[in-house]
C-alpha atoms as a PDB file:
ATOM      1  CA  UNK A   1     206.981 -14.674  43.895  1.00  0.00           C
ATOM      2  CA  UNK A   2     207.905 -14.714  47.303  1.00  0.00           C
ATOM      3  CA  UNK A   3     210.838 -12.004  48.650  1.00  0.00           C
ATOM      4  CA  UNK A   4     213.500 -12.857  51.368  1.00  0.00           C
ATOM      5  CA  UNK A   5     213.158  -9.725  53.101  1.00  0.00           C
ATOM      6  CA  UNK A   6     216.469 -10.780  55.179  1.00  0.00           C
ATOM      7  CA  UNK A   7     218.393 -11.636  52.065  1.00  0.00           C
ATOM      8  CA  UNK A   8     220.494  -8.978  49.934  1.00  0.00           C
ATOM      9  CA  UNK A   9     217.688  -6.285  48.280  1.00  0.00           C
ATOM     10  CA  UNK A  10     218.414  -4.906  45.102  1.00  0.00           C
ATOM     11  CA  UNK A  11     218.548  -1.400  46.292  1.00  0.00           C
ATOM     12  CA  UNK A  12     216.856  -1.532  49.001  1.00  0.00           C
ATOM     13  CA  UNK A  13     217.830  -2.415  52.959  1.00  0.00           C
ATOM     14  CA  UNK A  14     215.288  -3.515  55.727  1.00  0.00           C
ATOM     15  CA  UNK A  15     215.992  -4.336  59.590  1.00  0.00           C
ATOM     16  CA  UNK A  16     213.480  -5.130  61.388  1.00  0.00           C
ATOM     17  CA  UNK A  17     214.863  -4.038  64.975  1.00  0.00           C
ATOM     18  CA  UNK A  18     213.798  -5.715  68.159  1.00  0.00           C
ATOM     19  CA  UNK A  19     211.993  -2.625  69.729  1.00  0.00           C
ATOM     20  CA  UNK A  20     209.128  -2.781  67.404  1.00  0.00           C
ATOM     21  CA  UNK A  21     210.733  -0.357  65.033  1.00  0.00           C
ATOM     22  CA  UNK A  22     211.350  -0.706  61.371  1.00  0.00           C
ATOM     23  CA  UNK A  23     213.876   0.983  59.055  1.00  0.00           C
ATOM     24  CA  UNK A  24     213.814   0.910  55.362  1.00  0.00           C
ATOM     25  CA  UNK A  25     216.908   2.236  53.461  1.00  0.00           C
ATOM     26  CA  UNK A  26     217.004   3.122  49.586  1.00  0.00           C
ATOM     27  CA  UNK A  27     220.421   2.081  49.258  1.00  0.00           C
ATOM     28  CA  UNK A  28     221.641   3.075  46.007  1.00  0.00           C
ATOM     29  CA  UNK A  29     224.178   5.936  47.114  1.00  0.00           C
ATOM     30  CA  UNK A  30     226.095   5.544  43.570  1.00  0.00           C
ATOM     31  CA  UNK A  31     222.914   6.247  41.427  1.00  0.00           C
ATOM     32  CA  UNK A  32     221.818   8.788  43.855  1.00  0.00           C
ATOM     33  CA  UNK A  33     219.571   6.287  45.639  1.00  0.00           C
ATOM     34  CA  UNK A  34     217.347   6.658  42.916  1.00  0.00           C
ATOM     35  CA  UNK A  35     214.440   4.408  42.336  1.00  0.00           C
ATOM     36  CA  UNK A  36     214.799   1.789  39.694  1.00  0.00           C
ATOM     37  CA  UNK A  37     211.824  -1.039  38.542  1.00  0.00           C
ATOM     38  CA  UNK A  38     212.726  -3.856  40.433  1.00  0.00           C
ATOM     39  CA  UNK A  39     212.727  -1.827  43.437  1.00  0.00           C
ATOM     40  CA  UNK A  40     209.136  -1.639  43.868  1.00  0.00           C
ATOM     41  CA  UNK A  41     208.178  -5.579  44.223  1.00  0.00           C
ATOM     42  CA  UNK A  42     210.815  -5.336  46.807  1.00  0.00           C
ATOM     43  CA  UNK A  43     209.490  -2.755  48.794  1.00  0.00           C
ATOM     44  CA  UNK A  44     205.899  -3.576  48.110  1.00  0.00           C
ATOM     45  CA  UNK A  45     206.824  -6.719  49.934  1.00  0.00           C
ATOM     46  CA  UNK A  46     208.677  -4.884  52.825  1.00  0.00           C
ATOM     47  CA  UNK A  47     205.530  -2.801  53.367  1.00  0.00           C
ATOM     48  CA  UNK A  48     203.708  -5.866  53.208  1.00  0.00           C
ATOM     49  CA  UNK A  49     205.340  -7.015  56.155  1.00  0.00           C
ATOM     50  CA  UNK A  50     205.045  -3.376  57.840  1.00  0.00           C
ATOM     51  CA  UNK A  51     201.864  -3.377  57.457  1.00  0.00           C
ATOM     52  CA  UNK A  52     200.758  -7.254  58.764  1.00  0.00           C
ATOM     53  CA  UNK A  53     203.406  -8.072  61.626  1.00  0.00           C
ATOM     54  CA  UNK A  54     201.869  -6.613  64.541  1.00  0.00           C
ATOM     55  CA  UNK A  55     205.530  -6.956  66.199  1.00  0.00           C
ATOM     56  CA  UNK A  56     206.119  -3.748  63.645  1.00  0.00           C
ATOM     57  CA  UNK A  57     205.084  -0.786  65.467  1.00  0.00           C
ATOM     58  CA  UNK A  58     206.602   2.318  63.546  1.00  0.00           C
ATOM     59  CA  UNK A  59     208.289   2.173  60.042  1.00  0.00           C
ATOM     60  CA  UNK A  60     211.123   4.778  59.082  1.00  0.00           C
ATOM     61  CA  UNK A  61     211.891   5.495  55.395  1.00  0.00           C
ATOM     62  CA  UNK A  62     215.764   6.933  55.268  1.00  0.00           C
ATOM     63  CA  UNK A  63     218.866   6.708  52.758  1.00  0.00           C
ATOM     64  CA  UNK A  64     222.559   5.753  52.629  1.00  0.00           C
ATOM     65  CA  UNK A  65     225.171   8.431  52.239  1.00  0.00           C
ATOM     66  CA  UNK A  66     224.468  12.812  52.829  1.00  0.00           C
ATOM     67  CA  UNK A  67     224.808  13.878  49.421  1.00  0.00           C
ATOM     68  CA  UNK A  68     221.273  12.142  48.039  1.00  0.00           C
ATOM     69  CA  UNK A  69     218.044  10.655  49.917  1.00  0.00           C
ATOM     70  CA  UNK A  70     216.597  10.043  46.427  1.00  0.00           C
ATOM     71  CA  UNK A  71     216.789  11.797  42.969  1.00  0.00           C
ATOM     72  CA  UNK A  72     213.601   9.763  41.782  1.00  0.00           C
ATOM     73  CA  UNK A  73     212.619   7.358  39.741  1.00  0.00           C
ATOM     74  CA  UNK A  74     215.787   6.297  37.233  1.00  0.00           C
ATOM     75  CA  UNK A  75     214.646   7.573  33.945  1.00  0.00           C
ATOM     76  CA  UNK A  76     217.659   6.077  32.062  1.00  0.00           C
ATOM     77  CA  UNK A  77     216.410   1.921  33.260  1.00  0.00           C
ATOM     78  CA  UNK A  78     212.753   2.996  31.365  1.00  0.00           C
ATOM     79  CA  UNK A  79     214.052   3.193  28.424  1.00  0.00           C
ATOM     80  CA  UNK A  80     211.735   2.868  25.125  1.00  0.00           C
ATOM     81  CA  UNK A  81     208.539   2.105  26.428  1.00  0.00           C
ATOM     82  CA  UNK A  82     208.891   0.221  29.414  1.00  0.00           C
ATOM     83  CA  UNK A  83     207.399   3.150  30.920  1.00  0.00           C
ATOM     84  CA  UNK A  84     204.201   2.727  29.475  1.00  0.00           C
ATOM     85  CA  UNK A  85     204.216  -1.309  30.092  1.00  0.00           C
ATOM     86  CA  UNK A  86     205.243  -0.215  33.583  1.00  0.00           C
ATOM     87  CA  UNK A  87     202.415   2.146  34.189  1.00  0.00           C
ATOM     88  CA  UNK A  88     199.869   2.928  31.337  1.00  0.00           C
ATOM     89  CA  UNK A  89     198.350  -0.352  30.713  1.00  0.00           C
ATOM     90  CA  UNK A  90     198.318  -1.935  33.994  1.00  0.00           C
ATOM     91  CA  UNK A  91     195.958  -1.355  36.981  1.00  0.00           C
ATOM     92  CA  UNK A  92     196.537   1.240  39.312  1.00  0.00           C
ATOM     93  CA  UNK A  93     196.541  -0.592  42.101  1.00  0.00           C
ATOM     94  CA  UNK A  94     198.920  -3.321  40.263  1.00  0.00           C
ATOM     95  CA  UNK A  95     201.464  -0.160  39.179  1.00  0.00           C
ATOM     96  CA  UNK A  96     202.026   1.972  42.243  1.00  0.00           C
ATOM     97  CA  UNK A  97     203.914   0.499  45.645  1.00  0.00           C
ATOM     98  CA  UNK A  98     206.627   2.782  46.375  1.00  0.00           C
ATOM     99  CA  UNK A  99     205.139   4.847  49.830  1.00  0.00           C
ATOM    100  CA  UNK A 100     203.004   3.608  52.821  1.00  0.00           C
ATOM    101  CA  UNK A 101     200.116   4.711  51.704  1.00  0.00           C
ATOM    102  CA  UNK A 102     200.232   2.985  48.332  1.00  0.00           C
ATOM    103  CA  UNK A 103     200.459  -0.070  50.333  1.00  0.00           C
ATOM    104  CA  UNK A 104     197.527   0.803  52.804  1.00  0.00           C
ATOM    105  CA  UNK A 105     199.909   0.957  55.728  1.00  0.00           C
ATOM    106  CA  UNK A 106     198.304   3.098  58.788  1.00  0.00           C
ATOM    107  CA  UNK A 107     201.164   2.632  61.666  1.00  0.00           C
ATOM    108  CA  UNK A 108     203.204   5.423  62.384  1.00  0.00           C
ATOM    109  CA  UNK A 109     205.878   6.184  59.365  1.00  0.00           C
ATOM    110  CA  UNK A 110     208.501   8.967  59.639  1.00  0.00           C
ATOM    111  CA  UNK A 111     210.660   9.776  56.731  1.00  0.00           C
ATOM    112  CA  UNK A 112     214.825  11.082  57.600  1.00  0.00           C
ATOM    113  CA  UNK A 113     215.659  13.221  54.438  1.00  0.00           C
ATOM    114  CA  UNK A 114     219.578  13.892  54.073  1.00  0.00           C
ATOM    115  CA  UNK A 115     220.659  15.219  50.829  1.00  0.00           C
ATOM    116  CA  UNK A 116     218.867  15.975  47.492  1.00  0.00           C
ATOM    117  CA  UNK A 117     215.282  14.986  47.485  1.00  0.00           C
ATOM    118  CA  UNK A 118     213.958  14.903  43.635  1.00  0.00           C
ATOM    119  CA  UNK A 119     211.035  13.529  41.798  1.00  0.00           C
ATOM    120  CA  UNK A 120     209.608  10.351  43.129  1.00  0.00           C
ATOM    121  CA  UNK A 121     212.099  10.420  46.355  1.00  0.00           C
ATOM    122  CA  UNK A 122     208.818  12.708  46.907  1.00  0.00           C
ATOM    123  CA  UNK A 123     206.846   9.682  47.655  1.00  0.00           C
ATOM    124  CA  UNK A 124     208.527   9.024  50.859  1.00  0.00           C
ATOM    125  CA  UNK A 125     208.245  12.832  52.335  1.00  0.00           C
ATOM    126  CA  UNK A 126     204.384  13.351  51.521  1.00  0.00           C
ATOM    127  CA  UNK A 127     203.088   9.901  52.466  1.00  0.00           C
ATOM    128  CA  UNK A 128     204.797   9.847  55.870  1.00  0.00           C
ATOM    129  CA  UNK A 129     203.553  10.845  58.887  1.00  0.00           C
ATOM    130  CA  UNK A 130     206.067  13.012  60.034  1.00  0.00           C
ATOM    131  CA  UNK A 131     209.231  14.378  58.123  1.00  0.00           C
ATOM    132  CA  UNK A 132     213.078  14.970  59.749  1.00  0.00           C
ATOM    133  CA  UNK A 133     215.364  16.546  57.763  1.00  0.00           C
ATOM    134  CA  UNK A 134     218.998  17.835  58.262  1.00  0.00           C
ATOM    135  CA  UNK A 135     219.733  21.326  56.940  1.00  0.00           C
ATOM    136  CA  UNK A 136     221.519  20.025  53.519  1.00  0.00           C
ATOM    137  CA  UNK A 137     218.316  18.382  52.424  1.00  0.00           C
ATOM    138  CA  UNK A 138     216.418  20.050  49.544  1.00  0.00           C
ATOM    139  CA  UNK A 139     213.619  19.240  47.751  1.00  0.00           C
ATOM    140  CA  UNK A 140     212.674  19.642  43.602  1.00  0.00           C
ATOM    141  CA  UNK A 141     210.333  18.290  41.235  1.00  0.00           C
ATOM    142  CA  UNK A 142     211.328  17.277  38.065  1.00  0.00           C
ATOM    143  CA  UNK A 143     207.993  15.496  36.756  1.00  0.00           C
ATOM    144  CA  UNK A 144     207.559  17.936  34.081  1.00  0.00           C
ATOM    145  CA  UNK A 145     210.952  18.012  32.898  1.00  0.00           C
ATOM    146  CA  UNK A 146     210.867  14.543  31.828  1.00  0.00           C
ATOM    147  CA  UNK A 147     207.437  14.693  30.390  1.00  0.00           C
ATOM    148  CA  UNK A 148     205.482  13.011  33.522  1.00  0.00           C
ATOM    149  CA  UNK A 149     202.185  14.349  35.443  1.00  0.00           C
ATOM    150  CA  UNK A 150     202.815  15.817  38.800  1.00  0.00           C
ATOM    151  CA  UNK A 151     199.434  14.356  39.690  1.00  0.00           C
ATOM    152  CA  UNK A 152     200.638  11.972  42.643  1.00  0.00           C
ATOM    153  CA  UNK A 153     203.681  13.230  44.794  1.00  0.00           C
ATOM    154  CA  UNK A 154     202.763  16.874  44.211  1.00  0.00           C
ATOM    155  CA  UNK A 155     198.998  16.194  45.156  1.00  0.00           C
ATOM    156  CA  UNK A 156     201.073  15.627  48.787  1.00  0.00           C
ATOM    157  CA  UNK A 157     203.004  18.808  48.415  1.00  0.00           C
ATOM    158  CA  UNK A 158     199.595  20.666  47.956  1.00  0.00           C
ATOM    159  CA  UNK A 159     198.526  19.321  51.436  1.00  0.00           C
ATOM    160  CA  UNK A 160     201.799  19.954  53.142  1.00  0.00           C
ATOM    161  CA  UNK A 161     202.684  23.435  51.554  1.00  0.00           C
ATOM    162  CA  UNK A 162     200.938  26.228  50.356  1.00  0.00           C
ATOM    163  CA  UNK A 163     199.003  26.517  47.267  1.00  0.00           C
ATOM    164  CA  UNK A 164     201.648  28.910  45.543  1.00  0.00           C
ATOM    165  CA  UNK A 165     204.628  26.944  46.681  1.00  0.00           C
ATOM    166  CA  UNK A 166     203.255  23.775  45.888  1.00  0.00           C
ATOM    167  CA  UNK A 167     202.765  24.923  42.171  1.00  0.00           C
ATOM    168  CA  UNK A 168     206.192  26.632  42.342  1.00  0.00           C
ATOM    169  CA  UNK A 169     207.655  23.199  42.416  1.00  0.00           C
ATOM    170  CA  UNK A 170     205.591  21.236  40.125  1.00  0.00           C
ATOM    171  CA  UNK A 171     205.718  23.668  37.470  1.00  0.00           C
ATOM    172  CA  UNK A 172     209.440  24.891  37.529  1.00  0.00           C
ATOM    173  CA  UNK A 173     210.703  21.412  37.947  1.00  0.00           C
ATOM    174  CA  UNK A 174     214.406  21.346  38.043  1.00  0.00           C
ATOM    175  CA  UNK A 175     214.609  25.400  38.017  1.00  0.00           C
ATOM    176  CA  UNK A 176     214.211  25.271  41.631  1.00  0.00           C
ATOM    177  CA  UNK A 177     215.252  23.757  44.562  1.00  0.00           C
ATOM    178  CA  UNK A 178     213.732  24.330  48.132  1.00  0.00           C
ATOM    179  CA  UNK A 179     216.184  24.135  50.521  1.00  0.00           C
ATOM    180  CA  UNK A 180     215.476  22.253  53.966  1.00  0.00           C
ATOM    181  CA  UNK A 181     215.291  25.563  56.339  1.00  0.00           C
ATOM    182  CA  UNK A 182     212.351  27.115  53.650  1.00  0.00           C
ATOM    183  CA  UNK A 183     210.729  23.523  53.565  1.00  0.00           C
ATOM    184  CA  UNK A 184     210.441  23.499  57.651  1.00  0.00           C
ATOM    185  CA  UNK A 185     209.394  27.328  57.414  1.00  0.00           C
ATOM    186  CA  UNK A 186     206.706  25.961  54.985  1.00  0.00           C
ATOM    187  CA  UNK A 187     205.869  22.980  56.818  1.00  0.00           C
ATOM    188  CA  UNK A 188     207.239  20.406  54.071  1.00  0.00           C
ATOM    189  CA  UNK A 189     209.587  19.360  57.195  1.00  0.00           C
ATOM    190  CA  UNK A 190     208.361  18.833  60.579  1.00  0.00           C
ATOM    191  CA  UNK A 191     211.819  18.833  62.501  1.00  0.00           C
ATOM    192  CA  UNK A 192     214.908  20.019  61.272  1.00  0.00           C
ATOM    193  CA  UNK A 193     218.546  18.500  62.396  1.00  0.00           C
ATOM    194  CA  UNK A 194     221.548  20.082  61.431  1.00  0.00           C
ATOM    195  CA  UNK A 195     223.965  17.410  60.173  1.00  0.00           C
ATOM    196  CA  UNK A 196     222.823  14.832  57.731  1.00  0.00           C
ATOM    197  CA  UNK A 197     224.163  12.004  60.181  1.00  0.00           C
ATOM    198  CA  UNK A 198     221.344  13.129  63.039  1.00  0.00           C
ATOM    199  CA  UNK A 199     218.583  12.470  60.668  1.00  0.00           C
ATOM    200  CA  UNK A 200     218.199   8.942  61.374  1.00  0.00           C
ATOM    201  CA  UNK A 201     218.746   9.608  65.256  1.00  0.00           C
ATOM    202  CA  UNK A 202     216.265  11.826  65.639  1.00  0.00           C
ATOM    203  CA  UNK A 203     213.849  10.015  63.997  1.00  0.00           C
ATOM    204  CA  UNK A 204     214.382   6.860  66.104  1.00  0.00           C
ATOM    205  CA  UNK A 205     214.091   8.982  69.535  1.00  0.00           C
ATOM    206  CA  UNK A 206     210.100   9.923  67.654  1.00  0.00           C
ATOM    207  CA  UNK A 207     209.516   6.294  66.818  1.00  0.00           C
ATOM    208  CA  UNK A 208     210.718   5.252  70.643  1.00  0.00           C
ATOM    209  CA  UNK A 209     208.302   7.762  72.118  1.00  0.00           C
ATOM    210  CA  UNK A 210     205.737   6.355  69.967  1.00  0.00           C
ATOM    211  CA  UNK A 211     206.419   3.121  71.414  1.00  0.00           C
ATOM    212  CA  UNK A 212     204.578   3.997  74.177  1.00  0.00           C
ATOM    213  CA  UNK A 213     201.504   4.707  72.662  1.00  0.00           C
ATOM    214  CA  UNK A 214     198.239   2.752  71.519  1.00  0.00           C
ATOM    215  CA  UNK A 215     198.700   0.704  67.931  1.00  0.00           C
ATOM    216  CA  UNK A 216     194.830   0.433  67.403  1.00  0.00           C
ATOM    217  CA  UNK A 217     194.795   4.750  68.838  1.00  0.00           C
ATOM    218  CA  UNK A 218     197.171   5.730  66.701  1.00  0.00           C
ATOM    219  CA  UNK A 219     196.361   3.474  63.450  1.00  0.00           C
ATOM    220  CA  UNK A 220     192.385   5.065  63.481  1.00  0.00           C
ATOM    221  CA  UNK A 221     193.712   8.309  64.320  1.00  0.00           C
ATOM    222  CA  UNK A 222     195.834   7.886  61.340  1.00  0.00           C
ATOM    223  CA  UNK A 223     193.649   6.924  59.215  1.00  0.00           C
ATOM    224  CA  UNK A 224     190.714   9.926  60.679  1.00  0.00           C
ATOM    225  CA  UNK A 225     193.701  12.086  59.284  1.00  0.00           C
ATOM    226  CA  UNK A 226     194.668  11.261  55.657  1.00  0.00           C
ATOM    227  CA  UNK A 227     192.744  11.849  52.643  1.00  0.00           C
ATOM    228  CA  UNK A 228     192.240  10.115  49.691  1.00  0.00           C
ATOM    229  CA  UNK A 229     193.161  10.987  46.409  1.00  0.00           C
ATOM    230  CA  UNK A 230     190.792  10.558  43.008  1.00  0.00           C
ATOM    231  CA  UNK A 231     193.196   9.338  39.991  1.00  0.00           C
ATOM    232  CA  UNK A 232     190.587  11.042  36.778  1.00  0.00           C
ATOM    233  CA  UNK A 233     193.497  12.671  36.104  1.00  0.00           C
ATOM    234  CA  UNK A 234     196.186  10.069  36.547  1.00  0.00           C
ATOM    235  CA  UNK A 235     194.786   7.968  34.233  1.00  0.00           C
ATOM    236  CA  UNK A 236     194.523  10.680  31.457  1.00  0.00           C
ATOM    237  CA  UNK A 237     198.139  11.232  31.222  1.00  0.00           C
ATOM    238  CA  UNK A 238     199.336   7.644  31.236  1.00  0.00           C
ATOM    239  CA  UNK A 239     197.462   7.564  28.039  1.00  0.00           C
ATOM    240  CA  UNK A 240     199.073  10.129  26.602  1.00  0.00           C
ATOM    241  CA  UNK A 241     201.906  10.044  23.911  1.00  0.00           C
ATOM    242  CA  UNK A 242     204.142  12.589  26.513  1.00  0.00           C
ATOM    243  CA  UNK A 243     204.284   9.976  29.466  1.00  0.00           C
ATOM    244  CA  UNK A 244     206.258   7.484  27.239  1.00  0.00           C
ATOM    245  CA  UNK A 245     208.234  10.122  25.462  1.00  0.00           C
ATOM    246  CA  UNK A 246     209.811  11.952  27.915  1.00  0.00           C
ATOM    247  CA  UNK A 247     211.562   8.950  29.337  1.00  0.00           C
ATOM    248  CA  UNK A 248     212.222   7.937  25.748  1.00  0.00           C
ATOM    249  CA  UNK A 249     213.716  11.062  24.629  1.00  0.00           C
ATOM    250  CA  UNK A 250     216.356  10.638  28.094  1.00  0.00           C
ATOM    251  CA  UNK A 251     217.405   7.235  27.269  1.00  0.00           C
ATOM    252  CA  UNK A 252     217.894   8.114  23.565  1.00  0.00           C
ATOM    253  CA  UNK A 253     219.700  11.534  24.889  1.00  0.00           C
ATOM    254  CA  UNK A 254     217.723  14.097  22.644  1.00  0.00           C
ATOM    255  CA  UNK A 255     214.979  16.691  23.388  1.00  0.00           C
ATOM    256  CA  UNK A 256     211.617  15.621  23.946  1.00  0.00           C
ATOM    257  CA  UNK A 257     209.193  16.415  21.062  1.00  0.00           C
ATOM    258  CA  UNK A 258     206.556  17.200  22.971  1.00  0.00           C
ATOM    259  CA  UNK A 259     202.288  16.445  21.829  1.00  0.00           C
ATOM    260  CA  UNK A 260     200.775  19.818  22.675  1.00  0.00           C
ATOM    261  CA  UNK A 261     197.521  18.200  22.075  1.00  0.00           C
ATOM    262  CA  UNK A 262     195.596  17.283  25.331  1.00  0.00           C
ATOM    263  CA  UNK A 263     193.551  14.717  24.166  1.00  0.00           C
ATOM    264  CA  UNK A 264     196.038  12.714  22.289  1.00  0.00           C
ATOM    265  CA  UNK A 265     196.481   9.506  23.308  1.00  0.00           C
ATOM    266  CA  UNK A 266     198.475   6.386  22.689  1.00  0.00           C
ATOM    267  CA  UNK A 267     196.701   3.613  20.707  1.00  0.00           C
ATOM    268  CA  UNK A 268     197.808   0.607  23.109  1.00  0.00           C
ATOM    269  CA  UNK A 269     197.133   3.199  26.173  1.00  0.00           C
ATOM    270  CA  UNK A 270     194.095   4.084  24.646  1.00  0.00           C
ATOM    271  CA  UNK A 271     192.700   0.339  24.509  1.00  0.00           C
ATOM    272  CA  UNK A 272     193.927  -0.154  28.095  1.00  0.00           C
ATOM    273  CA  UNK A 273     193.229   2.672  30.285  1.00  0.00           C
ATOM    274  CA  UNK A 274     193.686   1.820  34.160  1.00  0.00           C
ATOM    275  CA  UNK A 275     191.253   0.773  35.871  1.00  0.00           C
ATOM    276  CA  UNK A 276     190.612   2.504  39.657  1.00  0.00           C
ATOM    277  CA  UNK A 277     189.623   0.698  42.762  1.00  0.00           C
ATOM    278  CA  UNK A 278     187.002   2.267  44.398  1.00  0.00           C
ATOM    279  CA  UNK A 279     186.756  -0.169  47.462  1.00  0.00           C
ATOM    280  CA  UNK A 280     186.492   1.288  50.785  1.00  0.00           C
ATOM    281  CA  UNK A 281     187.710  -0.286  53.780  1.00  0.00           C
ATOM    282  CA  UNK A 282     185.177  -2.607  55.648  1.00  0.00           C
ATOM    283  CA  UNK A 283     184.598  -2.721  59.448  1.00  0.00           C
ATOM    284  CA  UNK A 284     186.500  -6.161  59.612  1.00  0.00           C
ATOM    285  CA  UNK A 285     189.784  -4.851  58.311  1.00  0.00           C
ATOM    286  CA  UNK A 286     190.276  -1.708  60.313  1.00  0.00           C
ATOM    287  CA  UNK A 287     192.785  -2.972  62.849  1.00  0.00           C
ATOM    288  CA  UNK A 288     196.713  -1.347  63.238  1.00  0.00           C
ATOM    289  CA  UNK A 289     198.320  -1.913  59.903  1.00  0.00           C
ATOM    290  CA  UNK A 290     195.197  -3.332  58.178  1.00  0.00           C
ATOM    291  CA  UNK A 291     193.925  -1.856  54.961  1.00  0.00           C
ATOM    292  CA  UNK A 292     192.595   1.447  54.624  1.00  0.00           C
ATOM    293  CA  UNK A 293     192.017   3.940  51.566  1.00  0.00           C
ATOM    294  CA  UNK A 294     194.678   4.039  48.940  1.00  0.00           C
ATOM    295  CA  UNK A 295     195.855   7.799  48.571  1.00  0.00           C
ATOM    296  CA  UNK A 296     198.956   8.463  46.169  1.00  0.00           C
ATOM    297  CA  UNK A 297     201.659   7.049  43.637  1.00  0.00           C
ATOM    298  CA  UNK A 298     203.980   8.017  40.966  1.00  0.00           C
ATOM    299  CA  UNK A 299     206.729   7.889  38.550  1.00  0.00           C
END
């Protein structure tokens, strides 16, 4: 299916600005820009085009409105098990498009964080290059709350923050909330702005200097820079009876019973476990926004 990238997006804007710059906005400001399934063929497409028009030079990732930049992935739209048909019994590389990276983009991406920050709205922060945030952003993981593996996004926070901090979010979930001025201390944020209206600003002036650089320099020095990611344990918990019943448990507004077991697993998950990539980039397709290693994903 193709996508008009210059038609109305369901949640989603993209401009594609003279200059060589890119901005991609998760436009959702009445559902707290969070990220709902038919989102992600929208924006795999946009970093499609990110990725293979070479008159795309730097991508931003930013958000309507100042209360929210994203409170994740919209539990509530997965109901029953659409999360499992969404994730556990499809390939990884066929389930996961939401950040650059997922999408083997290697040009320059900065993310401008106003707002909350929450759950898979962690995507965008830890797979961009650099991170601008105004002094009202704050940033929580609620993976565990809702029954899901912090085995993606917070595999990110581990390589931006420290150890301890890292682990303080994934394993408190909702209970706490780092604030934007602890996340720059940290290193979470590379530049902090102090109204939620200079984010996007200040993030343009980066992409402008950035302008001036190399594609090809910048693309293999990108790519010299990131890691990769092994998904062992990935695939372990989208086969198990928690991933679907966490987002079950929302939609039918009760608690979660949770399997304390950690080798249960769900019979049609269990017959079709993802299957991982291993291909590495060849010679041929190293080139500015060519292919590269794929690194993270998530719910």
């Amino acid at each position: 299916m193709t996508i008009d990238l210059r038609g109305r997006l369901p949640g989603l804007r993209y401009e594609r600005r003279r200059d060589g710059i890119a901005v991609i906005t998760l436009d959702r400001p009445d559902r707290g820009n969070a990220l709902a399934p038919n989102m992600q063929p929208v924006m795999r497409a946009i970093w499609g085009e990110v990725r293979d028009d070479d008159a795309v030079r730097v991508a931003i990732v930013t958000a309507a409105g100042e209360r929210h930049f994203c409170t994740g992935f919209d539990v509530g739209e997965a109901e029953g098990d659409q999360a499992d048909s969404v994730f556990a019994n499809r390939p990884l590389a066929e389930s996961v498009h939401w950040s650059p990276h997922q999408n083997r983009v290697w040009k320059p991406v900065i993310c401008a964080v106003q707002g909350l920050c929450v759950g898979g709205g962690l995507h965008f922060v830890v797979d961009a290059d650099i991170v601008i945030a105004s002094e009202n952003a704050a940033f929580m993981d609620t993976h565990v709350n809702v029954g899901f593996v912090g085995a993606l996004e917070n595999v990110g926070l581990a390589k931006r923050l420290p150890l301890g901090s890292a682990l303080r979010m994934t394993l408190l979930g909702r209970h706490y909330r780092m604030p934007a001025r602890r996340a720059h201390e940290l290193g979470l944020v590379d530049e902090l702005v102090a109204a939620p209206a200079d984010a996007l600003p200040a993030a343009l002036a980066m992409a402008e200097q950035m302008l001036q650089n190399s594609p090809q320099a910048m693309a293999l020095s990108k790519q010299a820079v990131w890691g990769s990611l092994a998904w062992a344990l990935l695939r372990l918990h989208w086969s198990h009876p928690d991933f679907t019943e966490g987002p079950r448990a929302f939609a039918e507004k009760r608690a979660p019973r949770w399997n304390p077991d950690p080798n249960a697993r769900e019979p049609s998950s269990a017959r079709s476990e993802p299957q991982v990539s291993r291909t590495e980039p060849k010679a041929s397709e190293v080139r500015s926004g060519g292919p590269g290693e794929d690194r993270k994903g998530g719910a």
